[in-house]
PDB file of N, CA and C in Angstrom:
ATOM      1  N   UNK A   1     160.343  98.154-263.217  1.00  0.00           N
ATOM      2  CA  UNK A   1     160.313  99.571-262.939  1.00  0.00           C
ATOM      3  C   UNK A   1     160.657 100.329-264.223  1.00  0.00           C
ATOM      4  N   UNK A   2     159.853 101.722-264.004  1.00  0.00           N
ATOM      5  CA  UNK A   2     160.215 102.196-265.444  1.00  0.00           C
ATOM      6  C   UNK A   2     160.296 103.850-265.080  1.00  0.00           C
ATOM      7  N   UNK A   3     161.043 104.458-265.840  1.00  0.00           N
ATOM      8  CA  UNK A   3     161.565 106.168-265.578  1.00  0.00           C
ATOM      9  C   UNK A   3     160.145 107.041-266.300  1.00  0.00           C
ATOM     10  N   UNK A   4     159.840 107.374-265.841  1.00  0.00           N
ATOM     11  CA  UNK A   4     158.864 108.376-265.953  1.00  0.00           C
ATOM     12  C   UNK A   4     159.129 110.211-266.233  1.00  0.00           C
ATOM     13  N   UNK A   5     159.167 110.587-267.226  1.00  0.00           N
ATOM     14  CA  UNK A   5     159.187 112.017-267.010  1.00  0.00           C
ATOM     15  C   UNK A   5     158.057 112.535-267.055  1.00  0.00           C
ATOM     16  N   UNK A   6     158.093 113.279-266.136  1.00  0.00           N
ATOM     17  CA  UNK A   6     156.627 113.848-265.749  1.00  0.00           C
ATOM     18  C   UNK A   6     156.675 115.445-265.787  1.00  0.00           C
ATOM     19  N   UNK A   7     155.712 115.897-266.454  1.00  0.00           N
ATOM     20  CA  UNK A   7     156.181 117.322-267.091  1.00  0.00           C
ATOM     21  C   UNK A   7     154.642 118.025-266.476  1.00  0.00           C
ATOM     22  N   UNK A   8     154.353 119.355-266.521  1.00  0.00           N
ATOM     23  CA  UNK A   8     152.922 119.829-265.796  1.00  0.00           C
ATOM     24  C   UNK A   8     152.798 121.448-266.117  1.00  0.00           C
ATOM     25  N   UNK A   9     152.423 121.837-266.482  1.00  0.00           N
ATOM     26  CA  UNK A   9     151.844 123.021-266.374  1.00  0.00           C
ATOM     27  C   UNK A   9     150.602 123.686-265.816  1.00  0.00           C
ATOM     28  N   UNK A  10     150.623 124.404-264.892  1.00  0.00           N
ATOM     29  CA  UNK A  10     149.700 124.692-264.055  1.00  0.00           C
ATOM     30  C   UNK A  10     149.611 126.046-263.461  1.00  0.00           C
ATOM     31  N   UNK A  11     148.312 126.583-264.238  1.00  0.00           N
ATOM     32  CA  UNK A  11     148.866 128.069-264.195  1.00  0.00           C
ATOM     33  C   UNK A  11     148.190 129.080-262.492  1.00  0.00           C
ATOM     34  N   UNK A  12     147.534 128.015-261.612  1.00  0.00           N
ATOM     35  CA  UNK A  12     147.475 128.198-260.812  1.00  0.00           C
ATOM     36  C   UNK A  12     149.018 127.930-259.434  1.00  0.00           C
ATOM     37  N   UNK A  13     148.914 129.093-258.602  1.00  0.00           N
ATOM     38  CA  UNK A  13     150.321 128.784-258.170  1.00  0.00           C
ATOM     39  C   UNK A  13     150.406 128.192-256.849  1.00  0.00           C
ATOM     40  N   UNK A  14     149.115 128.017-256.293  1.00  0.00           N
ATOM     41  CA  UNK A  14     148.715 127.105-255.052  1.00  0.00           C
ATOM     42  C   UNK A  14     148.532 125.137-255.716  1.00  0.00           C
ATOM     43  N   UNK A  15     148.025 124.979-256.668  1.00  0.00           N
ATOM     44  CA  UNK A  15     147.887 123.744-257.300  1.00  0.00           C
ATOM     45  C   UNK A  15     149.178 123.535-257.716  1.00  0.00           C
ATOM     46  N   UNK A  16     149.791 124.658-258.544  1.00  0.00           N
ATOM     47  CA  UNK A  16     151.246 123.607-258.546  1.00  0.00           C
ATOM     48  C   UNK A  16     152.141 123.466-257.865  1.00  0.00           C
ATOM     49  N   UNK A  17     152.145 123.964-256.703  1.00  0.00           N
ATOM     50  CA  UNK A  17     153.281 123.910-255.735  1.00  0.00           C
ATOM     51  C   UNK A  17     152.565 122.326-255.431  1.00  0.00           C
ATOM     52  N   UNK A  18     151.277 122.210-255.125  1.00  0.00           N
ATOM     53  CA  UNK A  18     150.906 120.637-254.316  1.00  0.00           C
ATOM     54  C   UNK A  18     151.257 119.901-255.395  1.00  0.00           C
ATOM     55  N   UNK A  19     151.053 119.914-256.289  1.00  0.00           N
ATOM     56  CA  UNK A  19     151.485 119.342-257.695  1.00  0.00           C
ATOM     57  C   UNK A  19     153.139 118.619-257.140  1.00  0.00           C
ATOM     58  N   UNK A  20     153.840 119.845-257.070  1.00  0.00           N
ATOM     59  CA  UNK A  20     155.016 119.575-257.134  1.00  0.00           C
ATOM     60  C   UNK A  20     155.600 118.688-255.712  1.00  0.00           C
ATOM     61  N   UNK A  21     155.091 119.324-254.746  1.00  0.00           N
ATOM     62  CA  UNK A  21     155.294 118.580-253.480  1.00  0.00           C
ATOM     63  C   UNK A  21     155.477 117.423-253.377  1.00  0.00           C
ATOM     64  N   UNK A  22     153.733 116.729-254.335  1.00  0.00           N
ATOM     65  CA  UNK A  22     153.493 115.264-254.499  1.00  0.00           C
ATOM     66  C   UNK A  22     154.639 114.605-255.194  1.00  0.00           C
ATOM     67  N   UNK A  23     155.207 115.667-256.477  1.00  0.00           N
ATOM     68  CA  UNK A  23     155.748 115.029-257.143  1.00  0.00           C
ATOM     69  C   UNK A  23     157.761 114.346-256.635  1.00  0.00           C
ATOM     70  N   UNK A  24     157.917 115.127-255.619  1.00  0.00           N
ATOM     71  CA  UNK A  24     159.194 115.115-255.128  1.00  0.00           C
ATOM     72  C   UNK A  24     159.227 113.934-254.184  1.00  0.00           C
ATOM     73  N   UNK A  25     157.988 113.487-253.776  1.00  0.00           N
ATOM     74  CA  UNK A  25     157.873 112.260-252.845  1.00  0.00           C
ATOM     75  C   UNK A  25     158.003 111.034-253.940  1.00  0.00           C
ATOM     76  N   UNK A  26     158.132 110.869-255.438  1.00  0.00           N
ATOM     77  CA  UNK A  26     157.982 109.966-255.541  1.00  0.00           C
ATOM     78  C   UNK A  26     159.368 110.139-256.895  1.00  0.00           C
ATOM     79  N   UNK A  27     159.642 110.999-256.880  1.00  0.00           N
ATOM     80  CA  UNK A  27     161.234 111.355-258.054  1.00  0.00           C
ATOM     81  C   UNK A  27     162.018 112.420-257.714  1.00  0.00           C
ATOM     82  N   UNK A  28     163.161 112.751-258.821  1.00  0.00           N
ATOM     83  CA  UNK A  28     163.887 113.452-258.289  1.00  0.00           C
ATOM     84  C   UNK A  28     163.290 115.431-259.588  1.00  0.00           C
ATOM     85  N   UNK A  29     162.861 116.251-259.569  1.00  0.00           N
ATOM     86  CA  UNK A  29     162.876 117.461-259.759  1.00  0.00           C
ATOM     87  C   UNK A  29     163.934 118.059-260.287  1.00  0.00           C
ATOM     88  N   UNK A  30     164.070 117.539-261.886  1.00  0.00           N
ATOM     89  CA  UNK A  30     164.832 118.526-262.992  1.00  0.00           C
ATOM     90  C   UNK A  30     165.378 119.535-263.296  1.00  0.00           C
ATOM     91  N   UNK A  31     163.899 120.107-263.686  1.00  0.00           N
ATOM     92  CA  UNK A  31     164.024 121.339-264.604  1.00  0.00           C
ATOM     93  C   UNK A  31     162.880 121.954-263.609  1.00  0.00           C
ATOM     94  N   UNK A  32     162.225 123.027-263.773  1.00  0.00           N
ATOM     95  CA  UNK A  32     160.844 123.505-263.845  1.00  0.00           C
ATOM     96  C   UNK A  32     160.044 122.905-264.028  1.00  0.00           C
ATOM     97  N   UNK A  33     158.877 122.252-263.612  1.00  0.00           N
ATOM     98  CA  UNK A  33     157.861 121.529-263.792  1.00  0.00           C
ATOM     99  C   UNK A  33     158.154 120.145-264.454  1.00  0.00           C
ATOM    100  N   UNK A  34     159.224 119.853-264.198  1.00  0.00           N
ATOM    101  CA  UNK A  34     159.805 118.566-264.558  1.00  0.00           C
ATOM    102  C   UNK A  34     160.410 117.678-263.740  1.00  0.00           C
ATOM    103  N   UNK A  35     159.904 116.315-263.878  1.00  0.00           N
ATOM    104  CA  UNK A  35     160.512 115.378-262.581  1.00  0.00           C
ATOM    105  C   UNK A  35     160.750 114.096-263.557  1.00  0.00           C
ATOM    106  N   UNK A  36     161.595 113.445-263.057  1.00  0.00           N
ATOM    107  CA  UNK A  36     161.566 112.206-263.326  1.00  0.00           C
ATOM    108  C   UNK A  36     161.716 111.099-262.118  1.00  0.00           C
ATOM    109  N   UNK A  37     160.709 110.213-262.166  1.00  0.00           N
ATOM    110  CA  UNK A  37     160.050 109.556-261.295  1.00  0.00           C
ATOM    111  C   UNK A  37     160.332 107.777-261.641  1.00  0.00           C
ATOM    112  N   UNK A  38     160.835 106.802-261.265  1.00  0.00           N
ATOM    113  CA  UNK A  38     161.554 105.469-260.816  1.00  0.00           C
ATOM    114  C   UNK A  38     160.201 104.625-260.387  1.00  0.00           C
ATOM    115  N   UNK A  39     159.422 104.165-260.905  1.00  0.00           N
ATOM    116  CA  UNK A  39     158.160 103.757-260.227  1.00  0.00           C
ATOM    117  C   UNK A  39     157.885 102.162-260.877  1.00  0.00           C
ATOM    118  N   UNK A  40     157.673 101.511-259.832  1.00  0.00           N
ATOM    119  CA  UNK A  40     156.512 100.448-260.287  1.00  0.00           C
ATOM    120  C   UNK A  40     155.549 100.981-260.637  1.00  0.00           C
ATOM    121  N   UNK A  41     154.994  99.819-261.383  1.00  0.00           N
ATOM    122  CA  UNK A  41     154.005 100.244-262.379  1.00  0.00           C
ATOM    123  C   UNK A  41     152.564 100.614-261.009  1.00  0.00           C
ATOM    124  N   UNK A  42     152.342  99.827-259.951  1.00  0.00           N
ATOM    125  CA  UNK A  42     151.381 100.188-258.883  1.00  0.00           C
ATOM    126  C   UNK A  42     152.165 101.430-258.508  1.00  0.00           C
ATOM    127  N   UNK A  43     153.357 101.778-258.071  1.00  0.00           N
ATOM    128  CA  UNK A  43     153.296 103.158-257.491  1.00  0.00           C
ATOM    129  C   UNK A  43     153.277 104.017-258.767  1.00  0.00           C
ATOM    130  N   UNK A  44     153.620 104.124-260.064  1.00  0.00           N
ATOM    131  CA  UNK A  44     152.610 104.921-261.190  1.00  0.00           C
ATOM    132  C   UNK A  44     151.577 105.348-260.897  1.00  0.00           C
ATOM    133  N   UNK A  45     150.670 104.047-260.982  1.00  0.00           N
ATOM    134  CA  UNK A  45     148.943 104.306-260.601  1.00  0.00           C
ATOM    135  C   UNK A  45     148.587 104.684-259.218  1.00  0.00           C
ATOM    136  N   UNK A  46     149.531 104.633-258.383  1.00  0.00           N
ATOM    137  CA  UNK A  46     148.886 105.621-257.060  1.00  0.00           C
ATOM    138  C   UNK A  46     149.219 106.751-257.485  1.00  0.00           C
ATOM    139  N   UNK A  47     150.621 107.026-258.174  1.00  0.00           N
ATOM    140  CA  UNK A  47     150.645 108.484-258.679  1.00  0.00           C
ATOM    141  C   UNK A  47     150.083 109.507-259.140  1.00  0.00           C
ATOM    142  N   UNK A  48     149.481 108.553-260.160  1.00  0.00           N
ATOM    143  CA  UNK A  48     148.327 109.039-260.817  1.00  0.00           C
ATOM    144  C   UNK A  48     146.925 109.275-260.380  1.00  0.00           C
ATOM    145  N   UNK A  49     146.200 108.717-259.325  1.00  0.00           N
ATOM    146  CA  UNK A  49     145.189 108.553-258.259  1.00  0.00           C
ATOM    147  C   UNK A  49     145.337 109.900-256.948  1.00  0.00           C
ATOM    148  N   UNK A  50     146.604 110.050-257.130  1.00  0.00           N
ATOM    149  CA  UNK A  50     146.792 110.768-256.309  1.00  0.00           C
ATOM    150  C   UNK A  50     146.955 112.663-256.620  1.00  0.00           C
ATOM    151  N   UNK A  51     147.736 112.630-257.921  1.00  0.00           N
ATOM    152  CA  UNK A  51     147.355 113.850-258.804  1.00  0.00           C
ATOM    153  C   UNK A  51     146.584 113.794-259.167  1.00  0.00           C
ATOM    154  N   UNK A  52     145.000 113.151-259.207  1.00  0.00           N
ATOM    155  CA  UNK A  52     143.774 114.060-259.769  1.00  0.00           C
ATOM    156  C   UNK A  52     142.995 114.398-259.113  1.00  0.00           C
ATOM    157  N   UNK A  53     142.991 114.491-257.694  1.00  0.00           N
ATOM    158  CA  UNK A  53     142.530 115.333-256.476  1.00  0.00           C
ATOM    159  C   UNK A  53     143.489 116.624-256.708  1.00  0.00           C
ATOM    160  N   UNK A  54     144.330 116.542-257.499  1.00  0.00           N
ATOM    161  CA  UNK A  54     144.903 118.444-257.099  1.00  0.00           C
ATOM    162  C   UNK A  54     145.435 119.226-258.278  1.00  0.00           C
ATOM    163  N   UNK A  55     144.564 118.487-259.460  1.00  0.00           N
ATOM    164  CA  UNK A  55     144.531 119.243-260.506  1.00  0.00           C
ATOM    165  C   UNK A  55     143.197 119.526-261.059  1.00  0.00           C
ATOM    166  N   UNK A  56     143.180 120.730-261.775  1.00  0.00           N
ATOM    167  CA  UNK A  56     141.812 120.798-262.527  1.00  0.00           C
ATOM    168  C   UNK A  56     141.789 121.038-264.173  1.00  0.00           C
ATOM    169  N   UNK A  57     141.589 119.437-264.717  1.00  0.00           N
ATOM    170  CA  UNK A  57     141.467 118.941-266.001  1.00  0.00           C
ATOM    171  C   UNK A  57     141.442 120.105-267.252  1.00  0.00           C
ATOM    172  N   UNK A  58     139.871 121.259-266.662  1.00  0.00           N
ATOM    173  CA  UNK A  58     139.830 122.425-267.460  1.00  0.00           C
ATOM    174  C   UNK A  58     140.735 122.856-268.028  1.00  0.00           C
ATOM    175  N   UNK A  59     142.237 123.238-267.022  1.00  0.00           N
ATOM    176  CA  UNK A  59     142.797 124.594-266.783  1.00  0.00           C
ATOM    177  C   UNK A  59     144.484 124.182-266.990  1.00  0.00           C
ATOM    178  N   UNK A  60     145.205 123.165-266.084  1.00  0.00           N
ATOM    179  CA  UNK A  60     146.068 122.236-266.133  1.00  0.00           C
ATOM    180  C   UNK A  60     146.502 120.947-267.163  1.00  0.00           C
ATOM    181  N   UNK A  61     147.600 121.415-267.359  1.00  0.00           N
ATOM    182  CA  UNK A  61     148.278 119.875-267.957  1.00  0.00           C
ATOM    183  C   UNK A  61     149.567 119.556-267.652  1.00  0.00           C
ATOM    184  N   UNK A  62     149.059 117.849-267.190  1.00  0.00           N
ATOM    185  CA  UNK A  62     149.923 116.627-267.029  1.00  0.00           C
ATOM    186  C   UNK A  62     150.465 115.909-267.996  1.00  0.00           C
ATOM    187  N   UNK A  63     152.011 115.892-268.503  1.00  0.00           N
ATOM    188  CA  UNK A  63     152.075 114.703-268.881  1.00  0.00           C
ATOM    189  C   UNK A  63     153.194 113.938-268.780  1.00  0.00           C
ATOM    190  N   UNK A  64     152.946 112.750-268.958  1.00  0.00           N
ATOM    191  CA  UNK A  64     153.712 111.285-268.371  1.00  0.00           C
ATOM    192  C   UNK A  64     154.250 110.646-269.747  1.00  0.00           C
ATOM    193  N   UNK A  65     155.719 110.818-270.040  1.00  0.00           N
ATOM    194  CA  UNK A  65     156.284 109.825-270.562  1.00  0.00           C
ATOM    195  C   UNK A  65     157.112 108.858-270.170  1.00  0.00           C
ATOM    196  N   UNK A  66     156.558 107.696-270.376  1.00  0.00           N
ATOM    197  CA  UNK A  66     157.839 106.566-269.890  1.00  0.00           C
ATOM    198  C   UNK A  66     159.051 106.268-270.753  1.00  0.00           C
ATOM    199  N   UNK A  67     159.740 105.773-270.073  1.00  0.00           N
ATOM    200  CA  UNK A  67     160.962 105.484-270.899  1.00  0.00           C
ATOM    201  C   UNK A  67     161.479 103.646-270.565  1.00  0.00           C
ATOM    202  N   UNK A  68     162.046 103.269-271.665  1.00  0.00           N
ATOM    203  CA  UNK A  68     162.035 101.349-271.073  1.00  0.00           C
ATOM    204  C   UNK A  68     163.721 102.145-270.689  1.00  0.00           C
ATOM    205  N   UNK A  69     164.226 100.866-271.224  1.00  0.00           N
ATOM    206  CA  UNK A  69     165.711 100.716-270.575  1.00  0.00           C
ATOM    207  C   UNK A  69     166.222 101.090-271.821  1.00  0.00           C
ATOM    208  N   UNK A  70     165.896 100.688-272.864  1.00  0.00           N
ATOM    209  CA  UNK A  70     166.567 100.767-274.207  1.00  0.00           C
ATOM    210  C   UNK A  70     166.513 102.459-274.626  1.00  0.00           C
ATOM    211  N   UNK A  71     165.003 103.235-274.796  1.00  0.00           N
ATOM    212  CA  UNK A  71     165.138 104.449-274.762  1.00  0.00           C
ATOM    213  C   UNK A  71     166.003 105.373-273.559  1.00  0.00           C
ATOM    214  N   UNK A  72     166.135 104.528-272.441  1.00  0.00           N
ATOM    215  CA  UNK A  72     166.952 105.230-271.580  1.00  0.00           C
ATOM    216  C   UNK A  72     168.058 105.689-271.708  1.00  0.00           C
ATOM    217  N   UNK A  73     168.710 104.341-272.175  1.00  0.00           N
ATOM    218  CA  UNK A  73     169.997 104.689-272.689  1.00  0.00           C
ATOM    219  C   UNK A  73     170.525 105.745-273.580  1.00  0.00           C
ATOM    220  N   UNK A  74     169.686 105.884-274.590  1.00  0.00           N
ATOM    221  CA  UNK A  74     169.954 107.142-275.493  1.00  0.00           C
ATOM    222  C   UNK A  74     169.633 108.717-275.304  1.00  0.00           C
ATOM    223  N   UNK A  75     169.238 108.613-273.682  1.00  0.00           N
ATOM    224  CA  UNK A  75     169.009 109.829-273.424  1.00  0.00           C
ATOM    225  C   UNK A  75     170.619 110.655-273.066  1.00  0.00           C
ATOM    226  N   UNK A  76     170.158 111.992-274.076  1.00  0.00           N
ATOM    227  CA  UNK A  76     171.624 112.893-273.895  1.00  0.00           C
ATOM    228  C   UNK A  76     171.383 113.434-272.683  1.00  0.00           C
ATOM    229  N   UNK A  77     171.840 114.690-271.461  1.00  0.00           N
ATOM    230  CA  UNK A  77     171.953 115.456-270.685  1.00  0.00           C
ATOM    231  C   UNK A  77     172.940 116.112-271.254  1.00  0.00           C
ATOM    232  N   UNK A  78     172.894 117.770-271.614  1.00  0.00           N
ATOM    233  CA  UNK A  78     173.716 118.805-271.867  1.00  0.00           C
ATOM    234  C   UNK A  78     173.722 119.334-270.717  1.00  0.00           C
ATOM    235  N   UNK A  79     174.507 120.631-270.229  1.00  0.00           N
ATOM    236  CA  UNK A  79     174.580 121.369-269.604  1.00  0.00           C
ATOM    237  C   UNK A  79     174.537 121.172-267.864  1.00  0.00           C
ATOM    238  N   UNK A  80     174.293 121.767-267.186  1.00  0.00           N
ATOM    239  CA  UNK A  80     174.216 121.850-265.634  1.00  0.00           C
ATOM    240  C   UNK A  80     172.609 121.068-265.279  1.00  0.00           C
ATOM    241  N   UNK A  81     173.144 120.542-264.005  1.00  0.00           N
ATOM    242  CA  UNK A  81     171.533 120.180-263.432  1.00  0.00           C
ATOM    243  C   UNK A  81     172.063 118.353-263.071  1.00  0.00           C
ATOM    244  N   UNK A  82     170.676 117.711-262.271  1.00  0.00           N
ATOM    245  CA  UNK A  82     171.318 116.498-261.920  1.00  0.00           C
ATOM    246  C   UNK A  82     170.988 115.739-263.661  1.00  0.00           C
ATOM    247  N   UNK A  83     171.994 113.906-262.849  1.00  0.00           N
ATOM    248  CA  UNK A  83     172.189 113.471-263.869  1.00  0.00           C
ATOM    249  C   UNK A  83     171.090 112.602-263.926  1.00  0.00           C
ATOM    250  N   UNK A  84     170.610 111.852-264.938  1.00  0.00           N
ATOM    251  CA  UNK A  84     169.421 110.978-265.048  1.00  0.00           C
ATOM    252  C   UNK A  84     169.046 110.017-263.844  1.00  0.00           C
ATOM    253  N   UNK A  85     167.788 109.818-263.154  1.00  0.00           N
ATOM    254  CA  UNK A  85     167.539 109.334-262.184  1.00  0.00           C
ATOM    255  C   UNK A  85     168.115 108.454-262.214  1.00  0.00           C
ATOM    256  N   UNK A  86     168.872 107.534-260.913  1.00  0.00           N
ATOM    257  CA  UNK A  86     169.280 106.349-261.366  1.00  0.00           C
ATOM    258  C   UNK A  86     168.505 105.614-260.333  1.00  0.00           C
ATOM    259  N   UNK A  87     168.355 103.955-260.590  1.00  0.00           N
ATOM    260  CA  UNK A  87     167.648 102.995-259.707  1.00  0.00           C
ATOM    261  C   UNK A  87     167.913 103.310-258.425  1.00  0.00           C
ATOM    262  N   UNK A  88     166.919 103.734-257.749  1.00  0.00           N
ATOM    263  CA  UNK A  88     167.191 103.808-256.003  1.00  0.00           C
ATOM    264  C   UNK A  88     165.916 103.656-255.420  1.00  0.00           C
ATOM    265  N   UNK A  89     165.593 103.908-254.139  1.00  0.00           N
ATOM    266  CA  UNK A  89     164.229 103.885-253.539  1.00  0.00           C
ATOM    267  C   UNK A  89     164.003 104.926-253.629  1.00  0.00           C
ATOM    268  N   UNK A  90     162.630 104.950-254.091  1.00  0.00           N
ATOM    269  CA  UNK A  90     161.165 106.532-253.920  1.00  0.00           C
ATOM    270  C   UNK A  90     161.158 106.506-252.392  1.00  0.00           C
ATOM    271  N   UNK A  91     160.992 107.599-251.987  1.00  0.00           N
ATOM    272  CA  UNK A  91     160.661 107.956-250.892  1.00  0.00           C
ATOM    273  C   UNK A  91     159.023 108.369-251.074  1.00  0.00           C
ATOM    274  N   UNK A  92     158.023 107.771-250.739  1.00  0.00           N
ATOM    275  CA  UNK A  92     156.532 108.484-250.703  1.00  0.00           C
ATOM    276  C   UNK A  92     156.073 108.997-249.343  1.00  0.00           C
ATOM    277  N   UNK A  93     155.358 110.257-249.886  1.00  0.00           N
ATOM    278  CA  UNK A  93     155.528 111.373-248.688  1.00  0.00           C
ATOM    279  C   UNK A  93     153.846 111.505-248.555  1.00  0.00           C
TER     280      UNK A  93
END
Protein backbone atom coordinates (compact mmCIF):
# COMPACT_ATOMS: atom_id res chain seq x y z
CA UNK A 1 0.00 0.00 0.00
CA UNK A 2 1.10 3.37 -0.78
CA UNK A 3 -0.15 7.20 0.39
CA UNK A 4 -1.30 9.02 -2.38
CA UNK A 5 -1.82 12.79 -2.43
CA UNK A 6 -4.23 13.63 -4.65
CA UNK A 7 -4.59 17.26 -5.51
CA UNK A 8 -7.46 18.62 -8.42
CA UNK A 9 -8.51 21.61 -9.69
CA UNK A 10 -11.71 21.94 -11.25
CA UNK A 11 -13.16 24.96 -12.19
CA UNK A 12 -16.50 23.56 -12.72
CA UNK A 13 -18.48 23.39 -9.33
CA UNK A 14 -20.88 20.43 -10.08
CA UNK A 15 -17.67 18.16 -11.34
CA UNK A 16 -15.80 18.96 -8.38
CA UNK A 17 -17.99 18.37 -5.73
CA UNK A 18 -18.38 14.53 -7.60
CA UNK A 19 -14.73 14.77 -7.83
CA UNK A 20 -14.58 15.20 -4.27
CA UNK A 21 -17.34 12.88 -3.09
CA UNK A 22 -15.43 10.05 -4.99
CA UNK A 23 -12.52 11.17 -3.44
CA UNK A 24 -13.62 10.88 0.39
CA UNK A 25 -14.72 7.21 -0.26
CA UNK A 26 -11.36 6.21 -0.74
CA UNK A 27 -9.03 8.88 1.76
CA UNK A 28 -9.14 11.21 4.22
CA UNK A 29 -9.72 15.32 2.77
CA UNK A 30 -6.89 17.82 3.85
CA UNK A 31 -6.81 20.91 2.59
CA UNK A 32 -9.05 22.18 -0.36
CA UNK A 33 -8.90 19.99 -3.19
CA UNK A 34 -6.58 17.84 -1.41
CA UNK A 35 -6.86 14.25 -0.16
CA UNK A 36 -4.65 11.79 0.77
CA UNK A 37 -5.67 8.39 -0.13
CA UNK A 38 -4.07 4.67 1.56
CA UNK A 39 -4.59 2.45 -1.54
CA UNK A 40 -3.51 -0.74 -3.06
CA UNK A 41 -2.10 -0.40 -6.00
CA UNK A 42 -5.72 -2.18 -7.69
CA UNK A 43 -7.79 0.21 -5.58
CA UNK A 44 -5.39 3.20 -7.19
CA UNK A 45 -6.43 1.94 -10.58
CA UNK A 46 -10.12 1.72 -9.81
CA UNK A 47 -9.51 5.19 -8.58
CA UNK A 48 -8.34 6.25 -11.36
CA UNK A 49 -11.06 4.40 -13.77
CA UNK A 50 -13.37 5.84 -11.80
CA UNK A 51 -12.33 9.70 -11.95
CA UNK A 52 -12.32 9.83 -15.66
CA UNK A 53 -16.02 9.52 -16.10
CA UNK A 54 -16.27 12.89 -14.04
CA UNK A 55 -13.66 14.93 -15.25
CA UNK A 56 -13.10 16.80 -18.42
CA UNK A 57 -9.32 16.45 -19.55
CA UNK A 58 -9.83 19.99 -21.59
CA UNK A 59 -10.70 22.07 -18.61
CA UNK A 60 -9.61 20.08 -15.21
CA UNK A 61 -6.55 18.93 -13.45
CA UNK A 62 -5.67 15.82 -11.54
CA UNK A 63 -2.78 15.08 -9.85
CA UNK A 64 -1.46 11.98 -8.05
CA UNK A 65 1.63 11.84 -6.05
CA UNK A 66 2.72 8.81 -4.29
CA UNK A 67 4.72 8.62 -1.47
CA UNK A 68 6.82 5.07 -0.36
CA UNK A 69 7.41 4.76 3.34
CA UNK A 70 10.78 6.36 3.29
CA UNK A 71 9.44 9.74 1.66
CA UNK A 72 6.68 9.42 4.18
CA UNK A 73 8.53 9.75 6.87
CA UNK A 74 9.98 13.09 6.08
CA UNK A 75 6.83 14.59 5.59
CA UNK A 76 6.53 17.89 7.93
CA UNK A 77 2.69 18.98 8.96
CA UNK A 78 2.71 22.72 10.29
CA UNK A 79 -0.18 24.26 11.61
CA UNK A 80 -3.97 23.07 12.21
CA UNK A 81 -5.78 20.34 10.19
CA UNK A 82 -5.63 16.36 10.45
CA UNK A 83 -2.47 14.50 10.90
CA UNK A 84 -0.97 12.35 8.00
CA UNK A 85 -3.21 9.48 6.92
CA UNK A 86 -2.33 6.66 8.89
CA UNK A 87 -2.74 2.75 7.80
CA UNK A 88 -6.45 1.96 8.24
CA UNK A 89 -9.29 0.67 5.97
CA UNK A 90 -10.70 2.85 2.83
CA UNK A 91 -14.07 2.87 3.04
CA UNK A 92 -15.33 2.76 -0.93
CA UNK A 93 -18.53 4.45 -1.49
Amino acid sequence: MLLYVVVYDIPDNKRRQKVHDLLEGYGQWVQYSTFECLLSHSKFEELKDRLRYRIHLEEDSIRFYPLSRHTLAQVEVWGIGPAITENRRSIIV
